[in-house]
N, C-alpha and C. Protein backbone atom coordinates (compact mmCIF):
# COMPACT_ATOMS: atom_id res chain seq x y z
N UNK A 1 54.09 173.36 11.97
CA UNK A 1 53.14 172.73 12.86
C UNK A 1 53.87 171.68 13.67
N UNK A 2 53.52 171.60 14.97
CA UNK A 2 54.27 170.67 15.52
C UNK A 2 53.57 170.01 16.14
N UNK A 3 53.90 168.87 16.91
CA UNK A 3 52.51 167.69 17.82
C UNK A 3 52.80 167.02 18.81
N UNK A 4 52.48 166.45 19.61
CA UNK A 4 52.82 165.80 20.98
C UNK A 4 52.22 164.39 20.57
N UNK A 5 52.59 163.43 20.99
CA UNK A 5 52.06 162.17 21.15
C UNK A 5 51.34 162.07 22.40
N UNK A 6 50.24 161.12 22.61
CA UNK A 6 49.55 160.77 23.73
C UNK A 6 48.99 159.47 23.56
N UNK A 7 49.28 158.57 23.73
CA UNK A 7 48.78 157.14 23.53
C UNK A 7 49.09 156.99 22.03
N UNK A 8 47.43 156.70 21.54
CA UNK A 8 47.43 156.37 20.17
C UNK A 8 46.81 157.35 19.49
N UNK A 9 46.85 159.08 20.23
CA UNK A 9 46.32 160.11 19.41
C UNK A 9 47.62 161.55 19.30
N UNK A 10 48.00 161.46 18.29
CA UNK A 10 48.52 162.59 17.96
C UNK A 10 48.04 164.07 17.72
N UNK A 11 48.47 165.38 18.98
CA UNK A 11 47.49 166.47 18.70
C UNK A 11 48.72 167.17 18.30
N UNK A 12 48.08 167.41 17.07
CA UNK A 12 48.74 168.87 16.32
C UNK A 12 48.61 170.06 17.40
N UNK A 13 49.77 171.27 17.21
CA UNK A 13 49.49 172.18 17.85
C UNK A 13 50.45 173.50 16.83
N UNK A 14 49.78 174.55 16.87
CA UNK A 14 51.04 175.65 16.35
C UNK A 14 51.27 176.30 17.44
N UNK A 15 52.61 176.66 17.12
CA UNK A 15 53.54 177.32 18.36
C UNK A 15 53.82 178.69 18.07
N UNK A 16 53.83 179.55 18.18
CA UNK A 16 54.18 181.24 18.07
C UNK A 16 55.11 181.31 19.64
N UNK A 17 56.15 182.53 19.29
CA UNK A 17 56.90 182.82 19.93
C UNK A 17 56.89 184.11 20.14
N UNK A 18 57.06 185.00 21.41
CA UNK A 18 56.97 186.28 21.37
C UNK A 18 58.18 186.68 22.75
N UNK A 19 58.84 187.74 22.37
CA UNK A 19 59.77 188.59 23.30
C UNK A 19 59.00 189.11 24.49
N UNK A 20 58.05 189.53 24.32
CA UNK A 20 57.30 190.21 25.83
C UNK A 20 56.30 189.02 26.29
N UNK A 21 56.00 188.24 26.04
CA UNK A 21 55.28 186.96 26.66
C UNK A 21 55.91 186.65 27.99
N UNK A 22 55.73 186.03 28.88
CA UNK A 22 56.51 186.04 29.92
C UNK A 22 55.85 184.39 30.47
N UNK A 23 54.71 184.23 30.35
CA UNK A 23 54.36 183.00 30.56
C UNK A 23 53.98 182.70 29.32
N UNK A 24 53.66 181.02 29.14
CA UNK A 24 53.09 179.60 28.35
C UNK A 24 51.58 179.94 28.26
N UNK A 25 50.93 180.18 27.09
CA UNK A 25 49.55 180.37 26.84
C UNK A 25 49.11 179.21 26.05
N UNK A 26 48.57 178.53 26.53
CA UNK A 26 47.81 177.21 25.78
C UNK A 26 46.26 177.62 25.66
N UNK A 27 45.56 177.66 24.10
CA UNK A 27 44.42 177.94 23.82
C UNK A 27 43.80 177.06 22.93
N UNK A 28 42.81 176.96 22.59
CA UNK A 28 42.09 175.67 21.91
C UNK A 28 40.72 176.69 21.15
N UNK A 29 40.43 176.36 19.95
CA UNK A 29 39.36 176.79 19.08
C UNK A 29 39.06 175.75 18.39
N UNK A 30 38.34 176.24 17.52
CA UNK A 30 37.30 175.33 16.10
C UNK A 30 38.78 174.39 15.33
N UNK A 31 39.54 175.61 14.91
CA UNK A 31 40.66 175.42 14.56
C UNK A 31 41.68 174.02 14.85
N UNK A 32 42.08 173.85 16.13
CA UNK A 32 43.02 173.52 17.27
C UNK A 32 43.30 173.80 18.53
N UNK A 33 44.79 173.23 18.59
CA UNK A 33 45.66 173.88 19.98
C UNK A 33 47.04 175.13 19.61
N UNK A 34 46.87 176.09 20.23
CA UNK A 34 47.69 177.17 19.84
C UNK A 34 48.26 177.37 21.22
N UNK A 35 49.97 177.45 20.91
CA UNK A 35 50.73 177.73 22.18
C UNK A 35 51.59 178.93 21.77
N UNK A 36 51.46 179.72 22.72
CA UNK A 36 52.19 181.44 22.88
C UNK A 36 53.26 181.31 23.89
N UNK A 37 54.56 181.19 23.48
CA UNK A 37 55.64 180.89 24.70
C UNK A 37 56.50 182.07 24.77
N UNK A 38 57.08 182.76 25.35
CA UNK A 38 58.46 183.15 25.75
C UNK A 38 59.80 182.85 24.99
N UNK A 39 60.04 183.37 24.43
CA UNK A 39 60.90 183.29 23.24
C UNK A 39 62.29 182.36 23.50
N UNK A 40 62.27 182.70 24.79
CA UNK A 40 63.72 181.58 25.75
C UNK A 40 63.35 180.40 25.60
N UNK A 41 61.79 180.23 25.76
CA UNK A 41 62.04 178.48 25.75
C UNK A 41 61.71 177.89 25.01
N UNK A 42 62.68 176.55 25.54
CA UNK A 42 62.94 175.85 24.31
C UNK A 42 61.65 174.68 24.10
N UNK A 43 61.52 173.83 23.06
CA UNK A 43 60.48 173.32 22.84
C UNK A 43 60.10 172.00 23.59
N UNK A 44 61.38 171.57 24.42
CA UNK A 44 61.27 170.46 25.02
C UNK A 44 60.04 170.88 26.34
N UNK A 45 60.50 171.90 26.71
CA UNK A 45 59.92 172.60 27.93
C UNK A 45 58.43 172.69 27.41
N UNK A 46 58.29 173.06 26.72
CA UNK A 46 56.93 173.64 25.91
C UNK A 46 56.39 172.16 25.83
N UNK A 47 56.56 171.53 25.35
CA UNK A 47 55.77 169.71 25.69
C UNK A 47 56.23 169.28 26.56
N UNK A 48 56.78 169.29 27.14
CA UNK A 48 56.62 168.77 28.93
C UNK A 48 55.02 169.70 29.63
N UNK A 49 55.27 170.98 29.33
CA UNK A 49 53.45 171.84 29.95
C UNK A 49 52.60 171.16 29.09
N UNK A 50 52.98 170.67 27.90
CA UNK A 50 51.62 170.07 27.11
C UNK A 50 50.90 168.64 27.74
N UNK A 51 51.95 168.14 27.84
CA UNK A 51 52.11 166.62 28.63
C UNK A 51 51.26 166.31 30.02
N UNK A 52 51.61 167.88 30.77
CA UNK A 52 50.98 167.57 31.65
C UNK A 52 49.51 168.44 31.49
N UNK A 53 48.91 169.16 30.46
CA UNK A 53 47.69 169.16 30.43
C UNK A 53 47.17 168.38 29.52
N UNK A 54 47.62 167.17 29.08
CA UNK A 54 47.05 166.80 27.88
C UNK A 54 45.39 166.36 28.31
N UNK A 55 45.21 165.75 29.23
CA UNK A 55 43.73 165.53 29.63
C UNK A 55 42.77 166.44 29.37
N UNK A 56 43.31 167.63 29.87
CA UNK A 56 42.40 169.32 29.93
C UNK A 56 42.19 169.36 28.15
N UNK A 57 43.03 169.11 27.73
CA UNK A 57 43.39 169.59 26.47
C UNK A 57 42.48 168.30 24.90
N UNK A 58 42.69 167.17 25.43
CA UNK A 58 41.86 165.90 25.02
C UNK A 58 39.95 166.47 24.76
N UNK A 59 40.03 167.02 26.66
CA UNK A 59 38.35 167.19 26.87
C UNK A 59 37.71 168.41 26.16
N UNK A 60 38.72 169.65 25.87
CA UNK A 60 38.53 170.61 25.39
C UNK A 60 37.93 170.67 24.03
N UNK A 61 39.03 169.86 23.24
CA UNK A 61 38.75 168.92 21.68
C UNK A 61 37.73 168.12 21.15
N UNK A 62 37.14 167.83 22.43
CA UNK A 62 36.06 167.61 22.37
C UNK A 62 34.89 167.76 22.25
N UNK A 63 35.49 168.78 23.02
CA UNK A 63 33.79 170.20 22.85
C UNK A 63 33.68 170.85 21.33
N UNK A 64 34.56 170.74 20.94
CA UNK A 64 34.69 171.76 19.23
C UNK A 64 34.28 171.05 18.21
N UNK A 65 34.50 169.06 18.60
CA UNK A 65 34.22 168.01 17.15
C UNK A 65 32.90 167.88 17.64
């Protein structure tokens, strides 16, 4: 499990990796945040896209608690 910082809230997220993926899939359930990346990239890249949806991603989390 891995997580991004954002102020003073830490969001967990699991990461899966796949060979035919070709783009960054960021999804949200009951569960969490689940990211589907491209097997090339690396994880820095992968939270830098988190970083910049973290707002989308905050309001989403919201809807589920």
């Amino acid at each position: 499990m891995y997580s991004i910082q954002f102020g003073q809230q830490t969001i967990p997220y699991t990461l899966s990796r796949s060979s035919r993926r070709k783009t960054l899939s960021i999804s949200l359930d009951q569960h969490g945040v689940s990211v589907i990346s491209p097997a090339a990239v690396d994880v820095t890249k992968i939270e830098s896209t988190l970083h910049k949806k973290v707002a989308w991603i905050i309001k989403q989390l919201a809807v589920f608690k």
